[in-house]
N, C-alpha and C. Protein backbone atom coordinates (compact mmCIF):
# COMPACT_ATOMS: atom_id res chain seq x y z
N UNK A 1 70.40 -165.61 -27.61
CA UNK A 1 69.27 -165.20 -26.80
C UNK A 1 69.78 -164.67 -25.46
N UNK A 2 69.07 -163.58 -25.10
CA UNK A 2 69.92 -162.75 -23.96
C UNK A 2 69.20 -163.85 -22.29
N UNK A 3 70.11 -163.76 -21.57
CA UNK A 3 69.41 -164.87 -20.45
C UNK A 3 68.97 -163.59 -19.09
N UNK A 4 67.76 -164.03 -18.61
CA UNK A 4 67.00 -162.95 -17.85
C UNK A 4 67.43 -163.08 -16.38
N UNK A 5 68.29 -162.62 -15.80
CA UNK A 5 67.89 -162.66 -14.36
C UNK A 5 66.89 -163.04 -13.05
N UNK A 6 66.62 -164.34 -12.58
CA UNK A 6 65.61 -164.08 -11.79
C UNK A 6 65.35 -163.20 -10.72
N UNK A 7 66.49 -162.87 -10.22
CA UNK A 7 66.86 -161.53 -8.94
C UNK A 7 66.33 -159.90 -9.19
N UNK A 8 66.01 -160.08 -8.44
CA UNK A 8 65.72 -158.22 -8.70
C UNK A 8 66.66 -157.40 -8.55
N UNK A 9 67.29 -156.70 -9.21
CA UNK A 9 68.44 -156.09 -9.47
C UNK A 9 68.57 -154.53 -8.24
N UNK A 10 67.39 -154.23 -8.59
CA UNK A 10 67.43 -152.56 -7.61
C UNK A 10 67.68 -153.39 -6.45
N UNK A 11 67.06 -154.59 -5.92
CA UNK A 11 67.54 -155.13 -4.62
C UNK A 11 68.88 -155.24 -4.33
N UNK A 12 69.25 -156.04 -5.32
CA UNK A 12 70.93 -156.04 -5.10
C UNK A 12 71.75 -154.88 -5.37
N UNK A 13 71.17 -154.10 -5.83
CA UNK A 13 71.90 -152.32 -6.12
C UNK A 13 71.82 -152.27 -4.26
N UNK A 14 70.72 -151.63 -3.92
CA UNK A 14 70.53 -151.49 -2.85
C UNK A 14 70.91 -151.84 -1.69
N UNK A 15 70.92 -153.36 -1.44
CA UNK A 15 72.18 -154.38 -0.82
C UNK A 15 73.67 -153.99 -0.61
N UNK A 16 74.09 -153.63 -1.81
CA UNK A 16 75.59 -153.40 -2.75
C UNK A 16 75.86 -151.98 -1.67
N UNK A 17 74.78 -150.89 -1.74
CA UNK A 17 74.99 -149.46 -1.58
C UNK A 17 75.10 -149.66 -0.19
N UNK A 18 74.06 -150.67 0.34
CA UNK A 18 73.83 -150.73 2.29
C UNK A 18 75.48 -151.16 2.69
N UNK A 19 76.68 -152.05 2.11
CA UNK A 19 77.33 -152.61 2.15
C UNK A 19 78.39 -151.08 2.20
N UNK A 20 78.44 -150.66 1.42
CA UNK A 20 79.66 -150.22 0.83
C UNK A 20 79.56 -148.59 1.82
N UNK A 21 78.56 -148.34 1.76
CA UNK A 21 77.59 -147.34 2.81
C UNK A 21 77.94 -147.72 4.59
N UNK A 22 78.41 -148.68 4.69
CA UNK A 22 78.88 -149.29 6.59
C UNK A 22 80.01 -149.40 6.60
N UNK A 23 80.80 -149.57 5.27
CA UNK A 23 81.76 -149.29 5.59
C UNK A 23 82.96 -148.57 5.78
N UNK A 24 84.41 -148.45 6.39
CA UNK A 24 84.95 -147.14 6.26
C UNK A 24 85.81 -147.00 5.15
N UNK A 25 86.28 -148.07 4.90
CA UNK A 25 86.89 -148.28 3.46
C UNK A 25 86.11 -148.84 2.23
N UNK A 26 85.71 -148.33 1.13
CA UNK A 26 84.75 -149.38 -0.13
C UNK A 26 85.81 -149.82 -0.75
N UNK A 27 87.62 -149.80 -0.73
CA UNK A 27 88.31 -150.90 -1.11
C UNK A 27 87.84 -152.04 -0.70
N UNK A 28 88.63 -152.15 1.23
CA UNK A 28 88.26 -153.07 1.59
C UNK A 28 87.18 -153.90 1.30
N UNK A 29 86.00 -153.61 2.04
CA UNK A 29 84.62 -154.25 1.30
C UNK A 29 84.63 -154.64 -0.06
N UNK A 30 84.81 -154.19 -1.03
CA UNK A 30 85.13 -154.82 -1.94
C UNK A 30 86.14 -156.00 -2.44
N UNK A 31 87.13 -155.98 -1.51
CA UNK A 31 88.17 -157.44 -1.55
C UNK A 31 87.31 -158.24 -1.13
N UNK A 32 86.44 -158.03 -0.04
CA UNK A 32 85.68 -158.49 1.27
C UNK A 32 84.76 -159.69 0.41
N UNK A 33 84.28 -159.15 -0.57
CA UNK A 33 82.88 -159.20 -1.30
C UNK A 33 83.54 -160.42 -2.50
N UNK A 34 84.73 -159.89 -2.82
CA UNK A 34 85.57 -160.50 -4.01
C UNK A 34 85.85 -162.23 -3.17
N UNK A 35 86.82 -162.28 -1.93
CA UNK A 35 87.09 -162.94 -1.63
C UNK A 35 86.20 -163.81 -1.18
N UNK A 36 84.90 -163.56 -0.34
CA UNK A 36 83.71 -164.56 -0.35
C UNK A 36 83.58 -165.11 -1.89
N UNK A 37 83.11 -164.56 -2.66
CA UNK A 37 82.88 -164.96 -3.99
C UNK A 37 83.33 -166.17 -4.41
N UNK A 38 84.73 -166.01 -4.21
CA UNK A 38 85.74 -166.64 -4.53
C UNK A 38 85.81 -168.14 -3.63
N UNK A 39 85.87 -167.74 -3.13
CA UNK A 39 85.43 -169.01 -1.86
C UNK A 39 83.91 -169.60 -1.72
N UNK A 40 83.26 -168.96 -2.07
CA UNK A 40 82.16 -169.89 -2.40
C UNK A 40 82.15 -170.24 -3.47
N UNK A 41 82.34 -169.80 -4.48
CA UNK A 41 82.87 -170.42 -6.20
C UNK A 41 83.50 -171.68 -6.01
N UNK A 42 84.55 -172.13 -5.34
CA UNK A 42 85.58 -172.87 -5.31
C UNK A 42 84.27 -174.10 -4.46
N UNK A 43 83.76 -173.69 -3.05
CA UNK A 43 83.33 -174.81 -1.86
C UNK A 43 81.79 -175.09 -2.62
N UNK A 44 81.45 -174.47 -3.88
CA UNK A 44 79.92 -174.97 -4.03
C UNK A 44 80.48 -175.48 -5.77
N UNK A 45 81.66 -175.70 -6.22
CA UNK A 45 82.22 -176.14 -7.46
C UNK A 45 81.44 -177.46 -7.24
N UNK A 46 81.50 -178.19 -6.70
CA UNK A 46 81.17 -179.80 -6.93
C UNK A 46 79.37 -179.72 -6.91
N UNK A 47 79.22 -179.23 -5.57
CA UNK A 47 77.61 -179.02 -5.35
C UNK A 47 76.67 -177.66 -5.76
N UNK A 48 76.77 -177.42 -6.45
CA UNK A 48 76.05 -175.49 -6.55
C UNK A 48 74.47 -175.93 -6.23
N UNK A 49 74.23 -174.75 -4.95
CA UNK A 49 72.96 -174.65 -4.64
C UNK A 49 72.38 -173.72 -5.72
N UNK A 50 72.54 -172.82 -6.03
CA UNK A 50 71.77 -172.49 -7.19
C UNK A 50 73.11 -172.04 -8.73
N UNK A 51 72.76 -172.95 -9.41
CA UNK A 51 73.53 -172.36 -10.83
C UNK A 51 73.04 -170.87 -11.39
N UNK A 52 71.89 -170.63 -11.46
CA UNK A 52 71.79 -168.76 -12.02
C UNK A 52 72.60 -168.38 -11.23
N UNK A 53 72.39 -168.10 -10.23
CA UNK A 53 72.93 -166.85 -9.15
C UNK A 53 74.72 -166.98 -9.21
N UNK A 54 75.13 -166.33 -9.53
CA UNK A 54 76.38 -166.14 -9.79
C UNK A 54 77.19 -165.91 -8.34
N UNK A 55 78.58 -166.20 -8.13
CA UNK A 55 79.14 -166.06 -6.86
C UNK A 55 79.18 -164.67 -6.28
N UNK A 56 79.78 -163.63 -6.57
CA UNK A 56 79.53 -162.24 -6.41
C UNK A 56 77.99 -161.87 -5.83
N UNK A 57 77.27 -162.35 -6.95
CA UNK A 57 75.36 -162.09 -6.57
C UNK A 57 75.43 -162.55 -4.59
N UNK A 58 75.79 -163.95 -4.72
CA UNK A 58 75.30 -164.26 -3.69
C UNK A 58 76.17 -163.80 -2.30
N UNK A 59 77.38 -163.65 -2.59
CA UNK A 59 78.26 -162.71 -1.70
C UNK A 59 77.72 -161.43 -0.81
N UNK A 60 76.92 -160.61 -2.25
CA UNK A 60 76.70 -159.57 -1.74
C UNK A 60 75.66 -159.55 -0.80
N UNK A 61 74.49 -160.75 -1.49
CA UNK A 61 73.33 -161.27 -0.40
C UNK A 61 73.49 -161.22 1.13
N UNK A 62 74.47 -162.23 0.60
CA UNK A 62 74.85 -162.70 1.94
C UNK A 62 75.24 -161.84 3.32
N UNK A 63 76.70 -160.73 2.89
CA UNK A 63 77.02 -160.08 3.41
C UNK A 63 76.19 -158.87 3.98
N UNK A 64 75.41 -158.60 3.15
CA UNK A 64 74.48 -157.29 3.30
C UNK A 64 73.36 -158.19 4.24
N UNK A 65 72.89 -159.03 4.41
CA UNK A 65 72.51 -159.77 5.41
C UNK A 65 73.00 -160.05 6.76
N UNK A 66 74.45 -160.03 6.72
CA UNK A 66 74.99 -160.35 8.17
C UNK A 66 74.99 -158.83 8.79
N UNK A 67 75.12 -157.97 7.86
CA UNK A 67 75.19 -156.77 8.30
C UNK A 67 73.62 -156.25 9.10
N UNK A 68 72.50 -156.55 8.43
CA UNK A 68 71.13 -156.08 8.76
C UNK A 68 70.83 -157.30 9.78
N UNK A 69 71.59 -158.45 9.98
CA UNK A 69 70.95 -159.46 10.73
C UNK A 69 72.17 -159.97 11.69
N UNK A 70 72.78 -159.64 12.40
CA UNK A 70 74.05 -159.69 13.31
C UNK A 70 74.13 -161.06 14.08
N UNK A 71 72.78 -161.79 13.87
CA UNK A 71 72.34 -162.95 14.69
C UNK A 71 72.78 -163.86 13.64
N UNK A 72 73.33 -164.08 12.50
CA UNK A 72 73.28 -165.08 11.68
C UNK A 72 74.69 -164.84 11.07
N UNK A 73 75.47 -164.19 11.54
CA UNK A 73 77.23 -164.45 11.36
C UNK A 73 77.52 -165.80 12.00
N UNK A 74 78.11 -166.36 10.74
CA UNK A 74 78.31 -167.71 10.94
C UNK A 74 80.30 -168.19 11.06
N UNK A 75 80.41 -168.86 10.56
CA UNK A 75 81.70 -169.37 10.24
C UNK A 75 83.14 -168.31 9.60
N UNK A 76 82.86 -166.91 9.25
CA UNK A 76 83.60 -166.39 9.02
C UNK A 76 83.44 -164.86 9.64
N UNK A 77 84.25 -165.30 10.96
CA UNK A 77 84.62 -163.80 11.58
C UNK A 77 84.97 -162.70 10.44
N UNK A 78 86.69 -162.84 9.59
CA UNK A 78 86.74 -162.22 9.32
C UNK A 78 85.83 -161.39 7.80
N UNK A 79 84.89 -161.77 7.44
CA UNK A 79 84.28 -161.19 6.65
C UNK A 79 83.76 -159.99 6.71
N UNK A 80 82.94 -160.09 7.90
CA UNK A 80 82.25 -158.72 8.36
C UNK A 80 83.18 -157.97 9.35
N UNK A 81 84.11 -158.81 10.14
CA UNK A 81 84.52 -158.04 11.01
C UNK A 81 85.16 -156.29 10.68
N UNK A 82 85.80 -156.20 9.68
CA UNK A 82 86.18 -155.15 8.73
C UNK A 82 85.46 -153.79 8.89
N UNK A 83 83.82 -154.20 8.42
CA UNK A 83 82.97 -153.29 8.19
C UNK A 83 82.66 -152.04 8.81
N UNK A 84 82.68 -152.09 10.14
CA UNK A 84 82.64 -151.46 10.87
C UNK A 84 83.60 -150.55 11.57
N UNK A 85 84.77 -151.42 11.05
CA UNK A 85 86.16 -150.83 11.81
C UNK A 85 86.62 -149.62 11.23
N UNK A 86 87.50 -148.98 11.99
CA UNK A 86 87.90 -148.05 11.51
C UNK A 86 89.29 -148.02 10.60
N UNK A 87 89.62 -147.25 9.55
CA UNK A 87 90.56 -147.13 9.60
C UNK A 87 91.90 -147.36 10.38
N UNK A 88 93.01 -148.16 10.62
CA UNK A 88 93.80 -147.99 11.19
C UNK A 88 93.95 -148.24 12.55
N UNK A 89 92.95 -148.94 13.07
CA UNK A 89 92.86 -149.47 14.18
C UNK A 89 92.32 -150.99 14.24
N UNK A 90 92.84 -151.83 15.07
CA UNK A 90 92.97 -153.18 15.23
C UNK A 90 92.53 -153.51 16.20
């Protein structure tokens, strides 16, 4: 039996595009996106706030959120810090 998504998908398309769209590299952002994942996979292993939503899903949430909401960057400078930057400058 195929399992249904509760998320709205064009949202997270859209999210995904706002993300990848700010920034100057879509490698980067994409490690960016990978490595949250990954790290919340690992810190919500014991406790998962939600089991559907997959780590990636909520990555992208997330991130595409700090981006539209600048007031709610929390605990990880370097996540977003990237986004904006340019190429080749530090």
């Amino acid at each position: 039996m195929l399992k249904r998504s509760p998320f709205d998908t064009t949202q997270l398309m859209r999210r995904a595009e706002e993300l990848i769209g700010a920034a100057s590299n879509r490698y980067r952002i994409t490690v960016q996106v990978a490595n949250r994942a990954k790290r919340r996979r690992y810190e919500d292993f014991d406790n998962p706030d939600d089991p559907m939503m997959k780590p990636v899903l909520r990555a992208i949430i997330e991130m595409s959120d700090e981006l539209t909401q600048p007031e709610i960057i929390g605990d990880e400078p370097d996540s977003t810090a990237m986004i904006g930057r340019r190429e080749g400058t530090r």
